[in-house]
Protein backbone atom coordinates (compact mmCIF):
# COMPACT_ATOMS: atom_id res chain seq x y z
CA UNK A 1 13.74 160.85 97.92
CA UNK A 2 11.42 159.09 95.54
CA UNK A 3 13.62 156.70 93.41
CA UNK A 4 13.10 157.81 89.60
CA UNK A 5 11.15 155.37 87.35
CA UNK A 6 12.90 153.67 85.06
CA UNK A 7 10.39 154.68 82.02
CA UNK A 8 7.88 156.88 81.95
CA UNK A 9 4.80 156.32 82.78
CA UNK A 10 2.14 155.21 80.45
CA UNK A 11 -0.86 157.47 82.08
CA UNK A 12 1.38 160.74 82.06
CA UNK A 13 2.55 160.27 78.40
CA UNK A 14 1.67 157.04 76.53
CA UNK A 15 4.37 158.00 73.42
CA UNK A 16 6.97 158.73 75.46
CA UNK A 17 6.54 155.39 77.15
CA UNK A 18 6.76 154.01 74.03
CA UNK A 19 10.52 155.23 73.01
CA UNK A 20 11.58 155.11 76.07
CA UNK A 21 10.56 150.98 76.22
CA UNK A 22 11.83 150.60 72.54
CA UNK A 23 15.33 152.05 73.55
CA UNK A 24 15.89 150.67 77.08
CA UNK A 25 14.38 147.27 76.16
CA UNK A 26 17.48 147.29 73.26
CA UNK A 27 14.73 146.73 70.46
CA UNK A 28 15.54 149.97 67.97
CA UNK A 29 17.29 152.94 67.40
CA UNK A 30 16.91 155.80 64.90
CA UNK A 31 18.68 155.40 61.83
CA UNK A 32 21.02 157.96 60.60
CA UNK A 33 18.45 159.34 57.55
CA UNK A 34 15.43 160.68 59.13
CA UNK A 35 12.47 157.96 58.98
CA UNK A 36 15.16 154.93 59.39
CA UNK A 37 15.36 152.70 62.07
CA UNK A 38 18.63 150.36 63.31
CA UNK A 39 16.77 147.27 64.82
CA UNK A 40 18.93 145.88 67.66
CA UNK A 41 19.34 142.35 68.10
CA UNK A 42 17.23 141.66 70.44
CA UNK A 43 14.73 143.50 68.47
CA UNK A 44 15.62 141.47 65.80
CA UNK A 45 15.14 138.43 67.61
CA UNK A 46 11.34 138.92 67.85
CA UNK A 47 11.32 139.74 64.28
CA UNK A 48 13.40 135.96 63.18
CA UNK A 49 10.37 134.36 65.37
CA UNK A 50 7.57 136.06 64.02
CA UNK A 51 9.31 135.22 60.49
CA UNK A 52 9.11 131.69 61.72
CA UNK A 53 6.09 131.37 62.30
CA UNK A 54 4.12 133.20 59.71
CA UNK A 55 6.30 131.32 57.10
CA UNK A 56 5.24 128.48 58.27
CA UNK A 57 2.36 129.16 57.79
CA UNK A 58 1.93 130.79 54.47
CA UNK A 59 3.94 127.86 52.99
CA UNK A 60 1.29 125.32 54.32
CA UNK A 61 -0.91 126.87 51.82
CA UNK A 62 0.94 125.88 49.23
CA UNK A 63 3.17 129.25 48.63
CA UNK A 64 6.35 129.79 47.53
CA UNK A 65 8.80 132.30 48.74
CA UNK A 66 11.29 134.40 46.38
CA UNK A 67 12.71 137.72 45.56
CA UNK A 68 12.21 140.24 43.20
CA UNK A 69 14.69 143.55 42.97
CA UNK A 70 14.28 146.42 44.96
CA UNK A 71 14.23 149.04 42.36
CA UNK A 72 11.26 149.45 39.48
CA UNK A 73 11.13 151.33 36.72
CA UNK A 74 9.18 154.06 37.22
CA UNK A 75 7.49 153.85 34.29
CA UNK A 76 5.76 150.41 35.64
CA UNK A 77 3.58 152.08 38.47
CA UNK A 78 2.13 154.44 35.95
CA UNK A 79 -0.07 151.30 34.64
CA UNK A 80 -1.91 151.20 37.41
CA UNK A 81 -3.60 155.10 37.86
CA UNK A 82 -5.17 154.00 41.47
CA UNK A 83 -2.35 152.14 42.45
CA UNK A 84 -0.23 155.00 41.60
CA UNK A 85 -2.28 157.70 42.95
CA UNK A 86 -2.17 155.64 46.05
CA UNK A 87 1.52 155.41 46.30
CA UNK A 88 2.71 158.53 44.87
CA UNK A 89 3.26 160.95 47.75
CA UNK A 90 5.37 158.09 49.98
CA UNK A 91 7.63 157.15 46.69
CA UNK A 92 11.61 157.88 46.55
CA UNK A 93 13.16 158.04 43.51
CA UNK A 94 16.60 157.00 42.49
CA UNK A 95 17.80 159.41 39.23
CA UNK A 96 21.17 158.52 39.25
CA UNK A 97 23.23 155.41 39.29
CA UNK A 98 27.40 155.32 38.57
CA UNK A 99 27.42 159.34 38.25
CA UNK A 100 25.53 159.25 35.48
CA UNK A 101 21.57 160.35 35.72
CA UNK A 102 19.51 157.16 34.57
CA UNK A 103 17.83 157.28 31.50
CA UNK A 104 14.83 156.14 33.54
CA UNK A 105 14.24 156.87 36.90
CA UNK A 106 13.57 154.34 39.16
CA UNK A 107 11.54 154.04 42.42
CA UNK A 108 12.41 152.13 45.63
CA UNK A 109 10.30 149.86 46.26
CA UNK A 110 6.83 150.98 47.99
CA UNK A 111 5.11 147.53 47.55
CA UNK A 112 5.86 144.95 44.67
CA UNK A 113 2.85 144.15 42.94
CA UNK A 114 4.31 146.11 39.72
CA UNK A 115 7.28 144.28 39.32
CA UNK A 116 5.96 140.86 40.44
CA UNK A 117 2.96 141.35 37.59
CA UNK A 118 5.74 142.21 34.89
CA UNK A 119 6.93 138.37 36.23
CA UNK A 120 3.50 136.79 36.15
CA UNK A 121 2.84 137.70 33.01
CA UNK A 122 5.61 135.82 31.79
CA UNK A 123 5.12 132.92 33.99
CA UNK A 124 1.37 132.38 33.10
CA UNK A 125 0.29 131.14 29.58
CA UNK A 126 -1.88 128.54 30.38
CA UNK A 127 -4.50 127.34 33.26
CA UNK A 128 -1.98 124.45 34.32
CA UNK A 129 0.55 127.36 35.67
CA UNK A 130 -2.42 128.49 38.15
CA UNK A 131 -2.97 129.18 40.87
CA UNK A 132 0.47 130.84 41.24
CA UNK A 133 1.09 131.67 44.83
CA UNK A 134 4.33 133.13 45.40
CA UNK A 135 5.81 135.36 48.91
CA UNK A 136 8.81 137.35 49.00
CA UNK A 137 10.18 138.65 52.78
CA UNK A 138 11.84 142.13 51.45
CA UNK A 139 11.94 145.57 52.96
CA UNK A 140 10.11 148.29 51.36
CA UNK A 141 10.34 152.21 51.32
CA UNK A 142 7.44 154.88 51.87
CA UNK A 143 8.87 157.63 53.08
CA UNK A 144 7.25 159.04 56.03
CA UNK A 145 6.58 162.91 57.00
CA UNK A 146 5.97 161.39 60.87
CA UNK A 147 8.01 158.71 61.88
CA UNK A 148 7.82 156.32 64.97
CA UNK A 149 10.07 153.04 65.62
CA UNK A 150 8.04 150.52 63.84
CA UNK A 151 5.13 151.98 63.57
CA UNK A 152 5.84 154.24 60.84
CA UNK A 153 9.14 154.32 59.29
CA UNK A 154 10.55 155.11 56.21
CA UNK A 155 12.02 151.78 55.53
CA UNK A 156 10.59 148.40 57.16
CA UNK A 157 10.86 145.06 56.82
CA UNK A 158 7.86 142.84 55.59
CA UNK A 159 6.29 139.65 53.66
CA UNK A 160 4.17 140.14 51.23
CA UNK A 161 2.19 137.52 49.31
CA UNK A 162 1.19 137.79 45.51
CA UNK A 163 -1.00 135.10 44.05
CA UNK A 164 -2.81 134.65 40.35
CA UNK A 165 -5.84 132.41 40.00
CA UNK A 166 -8.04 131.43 37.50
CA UNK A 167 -11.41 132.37 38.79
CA UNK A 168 -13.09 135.37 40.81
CA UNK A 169 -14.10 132.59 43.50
CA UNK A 170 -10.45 131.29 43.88
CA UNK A 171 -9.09 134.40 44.40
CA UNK A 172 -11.67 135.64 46.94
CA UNK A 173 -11.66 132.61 48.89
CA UNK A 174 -7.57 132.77 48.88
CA UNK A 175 -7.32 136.21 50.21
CA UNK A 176 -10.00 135.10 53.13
CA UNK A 177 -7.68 132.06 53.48
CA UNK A 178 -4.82 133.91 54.37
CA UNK A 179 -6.87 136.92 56.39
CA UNK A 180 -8.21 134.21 58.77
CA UNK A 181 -5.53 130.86 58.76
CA UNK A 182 -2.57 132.70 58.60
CA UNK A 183 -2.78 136.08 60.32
CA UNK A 184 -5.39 135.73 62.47
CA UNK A 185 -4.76 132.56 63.68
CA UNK A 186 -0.85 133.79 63.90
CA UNK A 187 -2.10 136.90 66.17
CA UNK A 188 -4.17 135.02 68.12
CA UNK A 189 -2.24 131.69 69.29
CA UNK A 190 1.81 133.23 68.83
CA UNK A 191 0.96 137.12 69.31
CA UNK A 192 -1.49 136.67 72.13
CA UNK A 193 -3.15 139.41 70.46
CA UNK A 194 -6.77 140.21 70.33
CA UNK A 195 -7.92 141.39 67.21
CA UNK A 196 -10.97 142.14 65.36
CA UNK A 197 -11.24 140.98 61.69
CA UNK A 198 -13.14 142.99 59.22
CA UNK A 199 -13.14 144.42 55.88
CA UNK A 200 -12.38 147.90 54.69
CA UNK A 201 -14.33 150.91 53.50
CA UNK A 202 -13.72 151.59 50.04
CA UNK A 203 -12.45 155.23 51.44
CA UNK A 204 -9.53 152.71 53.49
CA UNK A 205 -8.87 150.18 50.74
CA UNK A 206 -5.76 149.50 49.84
CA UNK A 207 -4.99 151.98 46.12
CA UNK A 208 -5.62 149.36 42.99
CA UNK A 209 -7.97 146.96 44.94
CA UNK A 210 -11.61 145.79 45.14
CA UNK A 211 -11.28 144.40 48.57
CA UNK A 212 -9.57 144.80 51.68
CA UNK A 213 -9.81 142.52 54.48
CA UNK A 214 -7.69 143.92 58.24
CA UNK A 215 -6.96 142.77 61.36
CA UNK A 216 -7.73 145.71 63.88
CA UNK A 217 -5.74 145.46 67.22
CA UNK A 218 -6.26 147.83 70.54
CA UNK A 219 -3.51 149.41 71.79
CA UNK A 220 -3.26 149.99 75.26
CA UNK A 221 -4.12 153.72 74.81
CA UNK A 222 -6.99 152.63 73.16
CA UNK A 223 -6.28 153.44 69.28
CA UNK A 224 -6.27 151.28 66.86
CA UNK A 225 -3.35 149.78 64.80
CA UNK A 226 -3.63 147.83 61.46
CA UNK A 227 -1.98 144.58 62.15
CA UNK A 228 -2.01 143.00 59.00
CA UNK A 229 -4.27 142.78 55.46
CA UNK A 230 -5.61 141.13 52.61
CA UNK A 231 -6.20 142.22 49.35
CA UNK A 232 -8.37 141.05 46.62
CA UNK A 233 -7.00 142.96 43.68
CA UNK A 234 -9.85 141.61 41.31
CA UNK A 235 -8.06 141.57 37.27
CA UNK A 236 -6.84 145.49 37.74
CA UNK A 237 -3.00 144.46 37.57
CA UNK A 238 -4.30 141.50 35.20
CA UNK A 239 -5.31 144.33 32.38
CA UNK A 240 -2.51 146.83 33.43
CA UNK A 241 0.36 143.98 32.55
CA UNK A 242 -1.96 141.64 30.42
CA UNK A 243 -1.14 138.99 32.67
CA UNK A 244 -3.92 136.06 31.04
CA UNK A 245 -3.72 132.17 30.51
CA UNK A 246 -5.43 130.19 27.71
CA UNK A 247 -8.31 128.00 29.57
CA UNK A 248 -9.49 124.22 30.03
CA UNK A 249 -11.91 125.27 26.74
CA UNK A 250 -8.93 127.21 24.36
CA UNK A 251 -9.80 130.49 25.57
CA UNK A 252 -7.95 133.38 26.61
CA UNK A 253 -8.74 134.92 29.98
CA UNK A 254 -6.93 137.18 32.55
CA UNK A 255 -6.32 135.89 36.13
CA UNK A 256 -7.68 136.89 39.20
CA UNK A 257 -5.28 138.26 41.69
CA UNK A 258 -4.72 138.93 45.46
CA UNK A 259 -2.08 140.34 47.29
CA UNK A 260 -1.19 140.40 51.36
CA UNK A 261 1.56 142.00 53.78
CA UNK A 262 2.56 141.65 57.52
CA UNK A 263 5.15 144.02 59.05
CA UNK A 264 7.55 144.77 61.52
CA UNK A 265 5.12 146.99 63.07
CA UNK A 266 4.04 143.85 64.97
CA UNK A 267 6.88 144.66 67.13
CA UNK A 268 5.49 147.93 67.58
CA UNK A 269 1.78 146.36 68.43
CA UNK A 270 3.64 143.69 70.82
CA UNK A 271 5.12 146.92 73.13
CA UNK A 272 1.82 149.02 73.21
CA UNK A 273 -0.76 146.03 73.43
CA UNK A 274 1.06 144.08 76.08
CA UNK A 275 3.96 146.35 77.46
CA UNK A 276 3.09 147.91 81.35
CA UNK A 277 5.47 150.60 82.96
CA UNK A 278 8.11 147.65 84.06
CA UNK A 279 8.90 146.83 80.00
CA UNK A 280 7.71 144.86 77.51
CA UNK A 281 5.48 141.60 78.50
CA UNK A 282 6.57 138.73 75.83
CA UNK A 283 4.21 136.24 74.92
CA UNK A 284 5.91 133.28 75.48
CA UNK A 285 5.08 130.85 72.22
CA UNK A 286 6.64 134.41 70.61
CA UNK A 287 9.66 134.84 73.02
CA UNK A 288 13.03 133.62 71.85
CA UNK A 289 13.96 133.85 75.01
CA UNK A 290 11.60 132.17 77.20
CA UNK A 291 13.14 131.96 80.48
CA UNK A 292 16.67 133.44 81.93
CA UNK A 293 18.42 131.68 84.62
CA UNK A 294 20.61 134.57 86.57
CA UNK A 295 23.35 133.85 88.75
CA UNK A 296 23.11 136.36 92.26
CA UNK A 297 26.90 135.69 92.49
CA UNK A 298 30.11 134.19 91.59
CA UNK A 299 30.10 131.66 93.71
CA UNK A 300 31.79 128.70 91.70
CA UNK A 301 28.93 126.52 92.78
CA UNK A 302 26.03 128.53 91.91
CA UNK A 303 27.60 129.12 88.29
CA UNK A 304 27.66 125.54 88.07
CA UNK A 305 24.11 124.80 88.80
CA UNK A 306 22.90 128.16 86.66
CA UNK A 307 24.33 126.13 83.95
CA UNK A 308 23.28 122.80 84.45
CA UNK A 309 19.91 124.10 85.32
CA UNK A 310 19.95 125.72 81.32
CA UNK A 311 21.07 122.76 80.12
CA UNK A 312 17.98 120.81 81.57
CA UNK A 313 15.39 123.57 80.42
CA UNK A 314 17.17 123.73 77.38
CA UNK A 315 16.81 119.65 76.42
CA UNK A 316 13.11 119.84 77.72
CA UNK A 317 12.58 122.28 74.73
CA UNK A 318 12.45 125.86 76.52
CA UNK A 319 14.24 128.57 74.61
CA UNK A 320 16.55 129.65 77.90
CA UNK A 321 19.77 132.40 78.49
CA UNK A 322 21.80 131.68 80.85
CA UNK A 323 23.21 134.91 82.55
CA UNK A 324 26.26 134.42 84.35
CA UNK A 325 27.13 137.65 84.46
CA UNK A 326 28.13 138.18 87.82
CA UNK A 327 30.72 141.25 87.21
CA UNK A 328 27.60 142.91 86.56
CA UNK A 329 25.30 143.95 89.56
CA UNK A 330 22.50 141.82 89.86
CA UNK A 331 20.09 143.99 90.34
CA UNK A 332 20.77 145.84 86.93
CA UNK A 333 20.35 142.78 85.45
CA UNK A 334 16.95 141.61 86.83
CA UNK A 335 15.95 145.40 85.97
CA UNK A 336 16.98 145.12 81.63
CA UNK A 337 15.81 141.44 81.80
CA UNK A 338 12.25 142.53 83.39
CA UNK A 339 12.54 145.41 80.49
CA UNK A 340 12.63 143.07 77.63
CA UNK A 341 10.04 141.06 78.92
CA UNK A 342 11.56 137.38 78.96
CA UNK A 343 8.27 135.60 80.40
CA UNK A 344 10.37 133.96 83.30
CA UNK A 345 13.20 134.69 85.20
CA UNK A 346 14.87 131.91 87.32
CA UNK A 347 17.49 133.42 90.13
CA UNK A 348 19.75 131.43 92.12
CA UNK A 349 22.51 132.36 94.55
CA UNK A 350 24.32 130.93 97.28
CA UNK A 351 21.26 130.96 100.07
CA UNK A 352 19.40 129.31 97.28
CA UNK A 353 21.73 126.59 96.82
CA UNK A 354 21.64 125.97 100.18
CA UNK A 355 18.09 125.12 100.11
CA UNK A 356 17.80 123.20 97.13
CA UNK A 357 15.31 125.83 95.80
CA UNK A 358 15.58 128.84 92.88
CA UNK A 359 13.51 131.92 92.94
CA UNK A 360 11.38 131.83 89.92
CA UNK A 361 9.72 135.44 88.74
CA UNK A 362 7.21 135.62 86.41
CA UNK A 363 6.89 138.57 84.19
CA UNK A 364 3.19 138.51 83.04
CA UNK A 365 0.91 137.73 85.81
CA UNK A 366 4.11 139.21 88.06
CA UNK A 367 4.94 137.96 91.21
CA UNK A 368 7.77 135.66 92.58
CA UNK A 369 8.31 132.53 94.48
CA UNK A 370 10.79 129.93 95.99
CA UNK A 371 10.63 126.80 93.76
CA UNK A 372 12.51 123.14 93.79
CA UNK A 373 15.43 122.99 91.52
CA UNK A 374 14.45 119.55 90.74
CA UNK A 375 10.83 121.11 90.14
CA UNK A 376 11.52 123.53 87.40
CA UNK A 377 12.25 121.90 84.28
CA UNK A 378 8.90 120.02 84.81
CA UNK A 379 7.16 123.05 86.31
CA UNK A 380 7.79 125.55 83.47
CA UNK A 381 5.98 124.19 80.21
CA UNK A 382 2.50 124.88 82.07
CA UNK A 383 3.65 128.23 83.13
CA UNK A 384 3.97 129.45 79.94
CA UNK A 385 1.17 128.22 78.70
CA UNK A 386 -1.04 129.82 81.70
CA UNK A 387 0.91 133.06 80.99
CA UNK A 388 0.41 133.01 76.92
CA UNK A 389 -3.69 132.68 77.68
CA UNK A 390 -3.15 135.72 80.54
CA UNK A 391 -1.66 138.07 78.27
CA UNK A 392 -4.50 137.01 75.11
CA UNK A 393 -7.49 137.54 77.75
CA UNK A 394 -6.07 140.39 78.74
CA UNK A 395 -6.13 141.81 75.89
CA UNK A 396 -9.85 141.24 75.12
CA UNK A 397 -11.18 142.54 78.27
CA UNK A 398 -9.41 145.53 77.22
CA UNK A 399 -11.20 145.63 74.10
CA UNK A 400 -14.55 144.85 75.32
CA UNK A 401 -14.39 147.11 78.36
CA UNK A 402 -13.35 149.75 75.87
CA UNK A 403 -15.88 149.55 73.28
CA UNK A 404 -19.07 151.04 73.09
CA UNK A 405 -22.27 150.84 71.37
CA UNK A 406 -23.14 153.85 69.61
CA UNK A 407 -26.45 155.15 67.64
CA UNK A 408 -25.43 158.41 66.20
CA UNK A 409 -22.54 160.24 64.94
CA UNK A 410 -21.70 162.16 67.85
CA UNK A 411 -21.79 159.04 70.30
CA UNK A 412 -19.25 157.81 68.00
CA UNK A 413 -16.96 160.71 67.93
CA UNK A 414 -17.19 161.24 71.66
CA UNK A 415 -15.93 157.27 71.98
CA UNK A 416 -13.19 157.29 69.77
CA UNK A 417 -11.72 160.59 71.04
CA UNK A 418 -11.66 159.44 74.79
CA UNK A 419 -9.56 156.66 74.62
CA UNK A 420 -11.91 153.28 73.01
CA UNK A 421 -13.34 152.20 69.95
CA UNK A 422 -17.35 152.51 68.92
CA UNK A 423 -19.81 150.62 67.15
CA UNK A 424 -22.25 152.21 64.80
CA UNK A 425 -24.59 150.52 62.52
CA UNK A 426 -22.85 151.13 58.68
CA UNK A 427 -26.62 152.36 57.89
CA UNK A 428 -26.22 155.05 60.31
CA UNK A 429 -22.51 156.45 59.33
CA UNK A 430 -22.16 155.82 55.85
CA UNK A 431 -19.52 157.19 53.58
CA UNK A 432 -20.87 161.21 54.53
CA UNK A 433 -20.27 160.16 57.91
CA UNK A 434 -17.14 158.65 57.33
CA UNK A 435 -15.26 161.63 55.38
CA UNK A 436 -16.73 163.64 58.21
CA UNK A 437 -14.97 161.72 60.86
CA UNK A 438 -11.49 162.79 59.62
CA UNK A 439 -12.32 166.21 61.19
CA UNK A 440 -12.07 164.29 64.14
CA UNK A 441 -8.82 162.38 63.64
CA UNK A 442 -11.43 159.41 63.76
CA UNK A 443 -11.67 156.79 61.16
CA UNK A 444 -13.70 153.72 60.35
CA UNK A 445 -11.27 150.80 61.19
CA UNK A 446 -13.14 148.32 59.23
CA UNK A 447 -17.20 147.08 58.84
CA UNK A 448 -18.11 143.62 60.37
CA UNK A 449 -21.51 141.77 60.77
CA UNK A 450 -23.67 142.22 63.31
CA UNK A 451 -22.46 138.96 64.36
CA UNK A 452 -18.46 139.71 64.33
CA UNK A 453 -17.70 138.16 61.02
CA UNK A 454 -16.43 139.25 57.84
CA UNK A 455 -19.29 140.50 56.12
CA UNK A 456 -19.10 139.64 51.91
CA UNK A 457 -20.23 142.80 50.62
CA UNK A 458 -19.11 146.15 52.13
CA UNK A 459 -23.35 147.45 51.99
CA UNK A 460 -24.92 144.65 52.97
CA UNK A 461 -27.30 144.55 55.12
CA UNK A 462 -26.31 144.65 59.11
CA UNK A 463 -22.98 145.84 58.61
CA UNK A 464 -20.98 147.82 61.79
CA UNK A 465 -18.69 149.90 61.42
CA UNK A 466 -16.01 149.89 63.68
CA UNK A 467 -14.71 153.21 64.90
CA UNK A 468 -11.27 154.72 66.37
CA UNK A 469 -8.37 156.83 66.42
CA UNK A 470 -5.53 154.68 64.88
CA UNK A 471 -1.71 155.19 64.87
C-alpha cells in the first residue's frame, strides 16, 4: 500500500496545502477567538529575521522607531470621513473598561495614523522639526469575516511608518523611497521574492490617501498577494488634526504626509510562493536556521563530531542547529526538518564517520550527496548563495510563464480566472472595466508603465494594468 503523503497535495487542493504546511511546519495555530492566530516559535523565528532586516533598513533612512497605545478614542477616526469609511466595517470597539462602560468608546487599533497625527501635531511647530520620520512595530486589529493563518487574521503583527514633511515633493519622493529601497529591495535580496511594483487604482487605494504604491507577489496558485505598500497621504490628516509648522519665510503651512506597513503575512507569501508538497523552501539570507547538522545515532563519536562540526559552521558565520536528538527516530526528524524548510541539512552517522565524509541534503534545488567533513564549513557559504538566486529565479519564471498579454476585457477575465495574471492596456479597462471585474472575483492589482516602472500619474499615458485574483 501507497504510503500516505505527509501534506496534501498542492494540485488537488492548494488551501488545504496551505494549513496543513503552516501546522506541520510548527509556524501557527488558531487562536482561541475566531480570527486569532498563536504563532509558534519557529514561526516566530522568521518573523524576528524579517524584523531584522526591514529595520535595518527603514532606520538607514533616517527613521525612528516608537510606540504609540493601542487603543484610540473613537472620536479621533471620525476626522478623517475616507479614512473612516475605509476602516469602519473591520473596527472593534472596547465600551467598557474596570466594569464601568467608558464614557468614550474606544477602538483597537486598525492602523495608527489617527493617534500618531494627534502626536505630530504637537511635535511640529516649526520647519526645523521636519521631516519627522518616525516607525512603530505594533500589532493591529481588523477583524476579519474570513480568516486564514497570516493571510488574513483578525489580529497581526506589523511596522508601520508615519512621516511629516514640508513639501509635496518630499513627501512623494519619501514614500517612493521606501516602496523601492526598503521593501522591494528587502523582497528581492532577503525574501527571494519576485514582485512587481506598481501603483494603485484609486478604486484600491488605501481609505484617506492620494497615492498608493504595492508590491504584487505570485503565489504559486497563481493569485496575487499584496506584499507590502506605500502611501502618500497628501495634507488630508494635516487638515483633519491641523498638524502645520511656521516656514523658512514666517508662514504657516500644513505638512505633507506619508504613511507605509509590512506584515506578517510575509510569512504567509514565503509558504505559498516558495513552499512545494515536501514543506516550506527557506530562503537562506531569511532562514534563522540555515543549516542542521543531525546525528543518525548515538554513537558517542558521531555526537562528538555533530557538535564540533556546529561549532565550525557556527564561527564561519552560518546560523546552524545542531540536532542530537537521537532518542528520536531519525527519519522523523529529517521528515519535520525537510517541513520547515532549513536550506541544508548535514547528516552524519557511524558509516559516515568512518569515511571521513557527511551527507549533505539540500532543500531547494533538492538532492543529496556525500561530502568531506573537512569540506563543509568552506563548502556551504556558496551553497546558499546558489540556492537564495534558485528560489528568486524561480519565482520569476513563474511569473512570466504565467502572465499574459491581453487586448480586451474578456482575455483578461479568462487569464485571471485560470490560474495567472494579465496585462491590459489602462486605456482599454478603465475604471468601468475595473468595477466590472469584481463580478469576476478579479481585480486590478496595480497600473505600471509600459516599461515596468512606477508610472507618476495613475492616467497617464501607457499605463497597464495588472490583473488577478488575489488572496
Amino acid at each position: 500500500m501507497a504510503k500516505a503523503p505527509v501534506l496534501t497535495p498542492r494540485a488537488d487542493d492548494f488551501p488545504r496545502w496551505y494549513q496543513d504546511l503552516i501546522t506541520k511546519a510548527e509556524l501557527a495555530d488558531n487562536g482561541p477567538v475566531r480570527g486569532t492566530m498563536v504563532i509558534r516559535p519557529y514561526g516566530y523565528g522568521l518573523w524576528e529575521r524579517m524584523q531584522a532586516e526591514m529595520d535595518a533598513r527603514i532606520k538607514e533612512t533616517g527613521t525612528q522607531n516608537a510606540y504609540f497605545p493601542l487603543l484610540i478614542p473613537e472620536s479621533y477616526l471620525a476626522r478623517e470621513a475616507d479614512h473612516v469609511e475605509g476602516f469602519a466595517p473591520e473596527l472593534a470597539v472596547v465600551t467598557h473598561g474596570g466594569g464601568k462602560e467608558l464614557e468614550e468608546p474606544a477602538v483597537v487599533r486598525p492602523t495608527s495614523e489617527m493617534i500618531i497625527n494627534e502626536y505630530f501635531s504637537k511635535w511640529v511647530q516649526s520647519y526645523r522639526d521636519l521631516p519627522l520620520l518616525i516607525n512603530q512595530w505594533a500589532n493591529v486589529v481588523r477583524w476579519e469575516l474570513r480568516p486564514r493563518l497570516f493571510l488574513r487574521t483578525s489580529e497581526f503583527l506589523w511596522q508601520e511608518g508615519h512621516t511629516a514633511h514640508a513639501t509635496y515633493e518630499e513627501a512623494r519622493d519619501f514614500a517612493a523611497h521606501i516602496h523601492r529601497q526598503v521593501y522591494e529591495d528587502f523582497m528581492l535580496n532577503v525574501l527571494a521574492m519576485d514582485v512587481v511594483p506598481g501603483r494603485k487604482t484609486v478604486r484600491e487605494r488605501f481609505a484617506g490617501a492620494i497615492n498608493t504604491l504595492t508590491l504584487e507577489g505570485m503565489m504559486g496558485d497563481g493569485k496575487a498577494l499584496q506584499m507590502a505598500t506605500s502611501h502618500e497621504l497628501g495634507q488630508n490628516f494635516a487638515k483633519a488634526f491641523n498638524t502645520g509648522y511656521l516656514s523658512k519665510d514666517g508662514r504657516q503651512e500644513l505638512v505633507w504626509q506619508t504613511s507605509w506597513g509590512s506584515t506578517t503575512r510575509m510569512i504567509g507569501a514565503l509558504v505559498m510562493m516558495h513552499g512545494d508538497d515536501a514543506g516550506l523552501r527557506v530562503p537562506p539570507r531569511l532562514a534563522h536556521i540555515q543549516a542542521v547538522v543531525l546525528a543518525i545515532k548515538g554513537d558517542e563519536a558521531v555526537l562528538a563530531k555533530v557538535r564540533e562540526l556546529g561549532d565550525r559552521l557556527k564561527a564561519a558565520g552560518v546560523r546552524v542547529h545542531v540536532d542530537d536528538r537521537t532518542d528520536t527516530p531519525f527519519g522523523r526528524r529529517a521528515v519535520d526538518w525537510e517541513l520547515k524548510g532549513v536550506p541544508v541539512r548535514i547528516e552524519i552517522g557511524p558509516r559516515d564517520l568512518e569515511n571521513g565524509t557527511a551527507m549533505l541534503v539540500r532543500r531547494i534545488p533538492g538532492g543529496k550527496e556525500p561530502v568531506s567533513l573537512d569540506a563543509l564549513v568552506p563548502l556551504l557559504p556558496g551553497i546558499l548563495e546558489e540556492d537564495q538566486a534558485l528560489l528568486l529565479r524561480q519565482s520569476r519564471e513563474r511569473r512570466e510563464a504565467r502572465t499574459t498579454e491581453v487586448s480586451t476585457f474578456g482575455e483578461a477575465v479568462e487569464a485571471a480566472t485560470t490560474g495567472g495574471w494579465a496585462r491590459i492596456p489602462w486605456a482599454a479597462l478603465g475604471e468601468e472595466g475595473e468595477a466590472k471585474l469584481a463580478d469576476h472575483a478579479v481585480t486590478v492589482r496595480c497600473l505600471v508603465a509600459e516599461d515596468g516602472s512606477v508610472p507618476d500619474d495613475g492616467d497617464a499615458p501607457g499605463n497597464v494594468a495588472v490583473v488577478a485574483r488575489a488572496y
